[in-house]
N, C-alpha and C. Protein backbone atom coordinates (compact mmCIF):
# COMPACT_ATOMS: atom_id res chain seq x y z
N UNK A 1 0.85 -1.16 0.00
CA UNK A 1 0.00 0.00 0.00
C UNK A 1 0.89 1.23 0.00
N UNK A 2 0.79 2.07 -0.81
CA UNK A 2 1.02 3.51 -1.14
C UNK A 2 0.13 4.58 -0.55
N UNK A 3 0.47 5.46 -0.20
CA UNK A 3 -0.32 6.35 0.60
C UNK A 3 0.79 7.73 0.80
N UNK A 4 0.17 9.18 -0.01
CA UNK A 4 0.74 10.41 0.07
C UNK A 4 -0.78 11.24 0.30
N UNK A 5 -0.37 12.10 1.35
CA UNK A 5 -1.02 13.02 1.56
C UNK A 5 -0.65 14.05 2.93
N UNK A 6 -1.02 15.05 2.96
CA UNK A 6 -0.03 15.80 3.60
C UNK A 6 -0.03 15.80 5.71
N UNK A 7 0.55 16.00 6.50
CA UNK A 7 1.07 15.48 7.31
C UNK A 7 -0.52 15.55 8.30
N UNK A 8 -0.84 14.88 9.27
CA UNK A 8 -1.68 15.16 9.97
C UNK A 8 -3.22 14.71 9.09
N UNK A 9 -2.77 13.98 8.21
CA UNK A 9 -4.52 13.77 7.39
C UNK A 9 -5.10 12.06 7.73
N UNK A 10 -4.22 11.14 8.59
CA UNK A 10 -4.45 9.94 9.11
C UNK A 10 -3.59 8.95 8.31
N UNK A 11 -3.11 8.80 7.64
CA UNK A 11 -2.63 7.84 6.75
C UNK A 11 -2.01 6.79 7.84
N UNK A 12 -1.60 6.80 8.87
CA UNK A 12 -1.04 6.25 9.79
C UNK A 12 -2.16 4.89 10.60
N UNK A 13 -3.05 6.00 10.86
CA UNK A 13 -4.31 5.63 11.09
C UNK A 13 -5.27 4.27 10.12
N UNK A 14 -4.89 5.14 9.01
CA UNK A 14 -6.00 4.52 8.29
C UNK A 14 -4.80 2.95 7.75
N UNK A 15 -3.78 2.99 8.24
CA UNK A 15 -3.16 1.68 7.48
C UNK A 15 -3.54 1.04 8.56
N UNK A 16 -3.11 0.87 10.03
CA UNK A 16 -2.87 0.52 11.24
C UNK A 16 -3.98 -0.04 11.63
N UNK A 17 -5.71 0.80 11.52
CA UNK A 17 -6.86 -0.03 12.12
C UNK A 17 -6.61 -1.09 11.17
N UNK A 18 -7.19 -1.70 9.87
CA UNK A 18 -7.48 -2.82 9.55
C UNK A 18 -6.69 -3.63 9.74
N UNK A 19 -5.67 -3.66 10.07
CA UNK A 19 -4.04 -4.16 10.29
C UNK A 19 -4.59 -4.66 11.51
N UNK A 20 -4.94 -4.27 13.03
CA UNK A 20 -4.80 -4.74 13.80
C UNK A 20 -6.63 -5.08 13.71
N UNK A 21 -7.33 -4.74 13.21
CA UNK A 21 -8.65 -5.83 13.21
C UNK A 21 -8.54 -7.19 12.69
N UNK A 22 -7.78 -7.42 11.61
CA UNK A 22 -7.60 -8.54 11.13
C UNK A 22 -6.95 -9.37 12.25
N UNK A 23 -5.91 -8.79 13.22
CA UNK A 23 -5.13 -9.80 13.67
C UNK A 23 -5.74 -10.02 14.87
N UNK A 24 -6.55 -9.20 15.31
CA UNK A 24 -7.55 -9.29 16.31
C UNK A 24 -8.75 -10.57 16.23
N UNK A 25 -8.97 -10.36 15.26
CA UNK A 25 -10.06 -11.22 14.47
C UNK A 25 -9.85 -12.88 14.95
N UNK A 26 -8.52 -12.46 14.17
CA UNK A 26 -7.79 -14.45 13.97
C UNK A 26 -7.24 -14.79 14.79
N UNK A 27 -7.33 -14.05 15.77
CA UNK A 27 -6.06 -14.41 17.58
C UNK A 27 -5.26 -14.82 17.39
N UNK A 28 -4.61 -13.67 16.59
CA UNK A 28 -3.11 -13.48 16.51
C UNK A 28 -2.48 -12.72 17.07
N UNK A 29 -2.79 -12.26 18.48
CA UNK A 29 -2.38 -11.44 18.97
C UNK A 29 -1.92 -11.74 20.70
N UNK A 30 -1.58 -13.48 20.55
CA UNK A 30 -1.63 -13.77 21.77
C UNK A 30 0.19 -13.65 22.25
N UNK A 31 0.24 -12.57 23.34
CA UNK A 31 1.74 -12.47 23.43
C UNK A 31 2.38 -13.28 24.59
N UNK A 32 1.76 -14.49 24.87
CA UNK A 32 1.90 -15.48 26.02
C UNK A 32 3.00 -16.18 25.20
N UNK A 33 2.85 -16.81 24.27
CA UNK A 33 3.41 -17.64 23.69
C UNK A 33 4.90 -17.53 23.32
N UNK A 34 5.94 -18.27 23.34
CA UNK A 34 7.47 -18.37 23.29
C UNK A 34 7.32 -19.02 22.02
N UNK A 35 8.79 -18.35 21.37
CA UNK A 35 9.24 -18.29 19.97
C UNK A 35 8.02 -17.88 18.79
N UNK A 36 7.36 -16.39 19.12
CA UNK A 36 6.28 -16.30 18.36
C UNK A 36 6.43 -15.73 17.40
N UNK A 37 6.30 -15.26 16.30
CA UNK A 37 6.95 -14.57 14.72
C UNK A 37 6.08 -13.47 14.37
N UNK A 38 7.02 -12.42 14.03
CA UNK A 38 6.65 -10.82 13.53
C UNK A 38 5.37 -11.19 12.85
N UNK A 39 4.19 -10.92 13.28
CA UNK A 39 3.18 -10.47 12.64
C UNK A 39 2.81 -9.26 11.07
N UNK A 40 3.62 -8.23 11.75
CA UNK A 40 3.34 -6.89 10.88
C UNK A 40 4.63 -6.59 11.08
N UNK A 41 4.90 -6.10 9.69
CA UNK A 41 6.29 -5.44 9.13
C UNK A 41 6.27 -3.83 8.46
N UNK A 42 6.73 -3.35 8.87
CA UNK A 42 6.65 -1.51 8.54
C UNK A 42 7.74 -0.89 8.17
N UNK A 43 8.07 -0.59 6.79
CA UNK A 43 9.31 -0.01 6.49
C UNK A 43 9.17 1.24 6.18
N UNK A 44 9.84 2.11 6.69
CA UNK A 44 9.69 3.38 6.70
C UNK A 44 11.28 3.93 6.22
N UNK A 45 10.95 5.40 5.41
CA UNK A 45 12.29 6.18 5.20
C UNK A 45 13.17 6.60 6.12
N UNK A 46 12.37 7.00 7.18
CA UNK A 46 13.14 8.14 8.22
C UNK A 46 12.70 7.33 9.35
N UNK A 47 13.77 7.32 10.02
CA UNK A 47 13.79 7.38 12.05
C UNK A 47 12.55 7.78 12.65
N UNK A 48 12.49 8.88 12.20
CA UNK A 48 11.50 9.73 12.92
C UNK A 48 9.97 9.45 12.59
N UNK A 49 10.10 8.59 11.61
CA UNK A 49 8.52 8.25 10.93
C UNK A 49 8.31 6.73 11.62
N UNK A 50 9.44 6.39 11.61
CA UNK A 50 9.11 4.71 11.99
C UNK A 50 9.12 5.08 13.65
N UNK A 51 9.73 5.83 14.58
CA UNK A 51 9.03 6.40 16.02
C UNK A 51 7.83 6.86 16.12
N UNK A 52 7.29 7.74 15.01
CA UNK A 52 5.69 8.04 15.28
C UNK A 52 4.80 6.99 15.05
N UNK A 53 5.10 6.03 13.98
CA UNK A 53 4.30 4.39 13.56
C UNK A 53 4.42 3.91 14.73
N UNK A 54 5.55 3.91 15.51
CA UNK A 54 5.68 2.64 17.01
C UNK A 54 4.69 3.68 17.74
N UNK A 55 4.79 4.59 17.86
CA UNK A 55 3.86 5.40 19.16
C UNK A 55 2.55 4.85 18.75
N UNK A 56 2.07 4.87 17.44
CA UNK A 56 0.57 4.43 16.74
C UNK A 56 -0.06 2.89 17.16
N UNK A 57 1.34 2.49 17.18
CA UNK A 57 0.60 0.65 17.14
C UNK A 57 0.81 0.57 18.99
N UNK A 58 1.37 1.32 19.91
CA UNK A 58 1.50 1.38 21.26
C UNK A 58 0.49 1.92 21.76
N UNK A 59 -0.45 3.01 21.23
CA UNK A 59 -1.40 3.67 21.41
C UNK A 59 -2.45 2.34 21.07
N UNK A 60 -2.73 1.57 20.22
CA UNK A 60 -3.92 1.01 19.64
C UNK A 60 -3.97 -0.31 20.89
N UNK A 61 -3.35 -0.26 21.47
CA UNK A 61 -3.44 -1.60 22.31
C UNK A 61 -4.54 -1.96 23.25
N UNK A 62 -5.27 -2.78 23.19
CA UNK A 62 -6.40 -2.91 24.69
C UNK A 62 -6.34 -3.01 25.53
N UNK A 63 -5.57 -3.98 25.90
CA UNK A 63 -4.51 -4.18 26.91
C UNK A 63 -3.04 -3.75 26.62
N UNK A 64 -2.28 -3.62 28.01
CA UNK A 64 -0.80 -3.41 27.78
C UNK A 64 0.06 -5.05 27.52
N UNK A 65 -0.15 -6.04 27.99
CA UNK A 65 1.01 -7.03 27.19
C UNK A 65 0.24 -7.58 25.67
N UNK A 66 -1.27 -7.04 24.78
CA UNK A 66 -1.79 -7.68 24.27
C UNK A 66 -0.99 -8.19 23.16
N UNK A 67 0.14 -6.81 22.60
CA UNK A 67 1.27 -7.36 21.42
C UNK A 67 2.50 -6.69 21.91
N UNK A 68 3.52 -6.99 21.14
CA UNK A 68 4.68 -6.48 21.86
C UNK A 68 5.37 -5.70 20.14
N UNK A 69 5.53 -4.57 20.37
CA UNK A 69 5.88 -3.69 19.14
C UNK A 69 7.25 -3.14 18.81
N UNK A 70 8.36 -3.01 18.45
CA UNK A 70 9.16 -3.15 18.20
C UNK A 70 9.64 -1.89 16.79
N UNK A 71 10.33 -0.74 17.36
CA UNK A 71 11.43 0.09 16.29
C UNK A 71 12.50 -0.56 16.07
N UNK A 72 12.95 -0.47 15.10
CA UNK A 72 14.27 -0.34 14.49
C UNK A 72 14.98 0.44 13.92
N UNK A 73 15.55 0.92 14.00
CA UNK A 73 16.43 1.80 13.27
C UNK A 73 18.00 2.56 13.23
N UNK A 74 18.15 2.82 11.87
CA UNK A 74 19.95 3.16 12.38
C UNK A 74 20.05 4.49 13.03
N UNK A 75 21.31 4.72 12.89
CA UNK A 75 21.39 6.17 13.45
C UNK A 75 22.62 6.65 13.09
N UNK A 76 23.47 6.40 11.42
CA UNK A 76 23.96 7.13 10.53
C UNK A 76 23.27 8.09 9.62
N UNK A 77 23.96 8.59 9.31
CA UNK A 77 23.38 9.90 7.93
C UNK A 77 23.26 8.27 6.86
N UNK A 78 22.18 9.00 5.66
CA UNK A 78 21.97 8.37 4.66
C UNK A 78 23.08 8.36 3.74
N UNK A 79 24.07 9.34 3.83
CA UNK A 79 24.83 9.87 2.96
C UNK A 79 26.27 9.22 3.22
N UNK A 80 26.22 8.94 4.15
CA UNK A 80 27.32 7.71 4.69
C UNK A 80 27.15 6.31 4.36
């Protein structure tokens, strides 16, 4: 999915609900379980975009252990 539009108009939003209804749906969201595998994958350009996506999917939670969410990112210049 592709998605441009200018900052503050939901796009974040609008990827993230059906994302976590589906996994809601199929109880896939049980974080009891040992050796359990990345559900949802999010690649983002910038640092700073893939920190506001983690704040999004930390915010959507029902409970606090319901999933366990996870940034990544470097912290060189692109230009390096």
């Amino acid at each position: 999915m592709i998605a441009k539009d200018r900052t503050g108009s939901g796009k974040t939003l609008g990827f993230l609900l059906p994302t976590m209804d589906r996994l809601r749906l199929a109880g896939e969201l049980d974080n009891t379980k040992r050796g359990r595998f990345p559900k949802v994958l999010v690649l983002l350009p910038t640092r700073e975009l893939a920190i506001q996506v983690f704040k999004e999917f930390e915010a959507m939670k029902n409970k606090a252990n319901e999933y366990e969410a996870v940034a990544v990112y470097g912290g060189t210049e692109i230009y390096d």
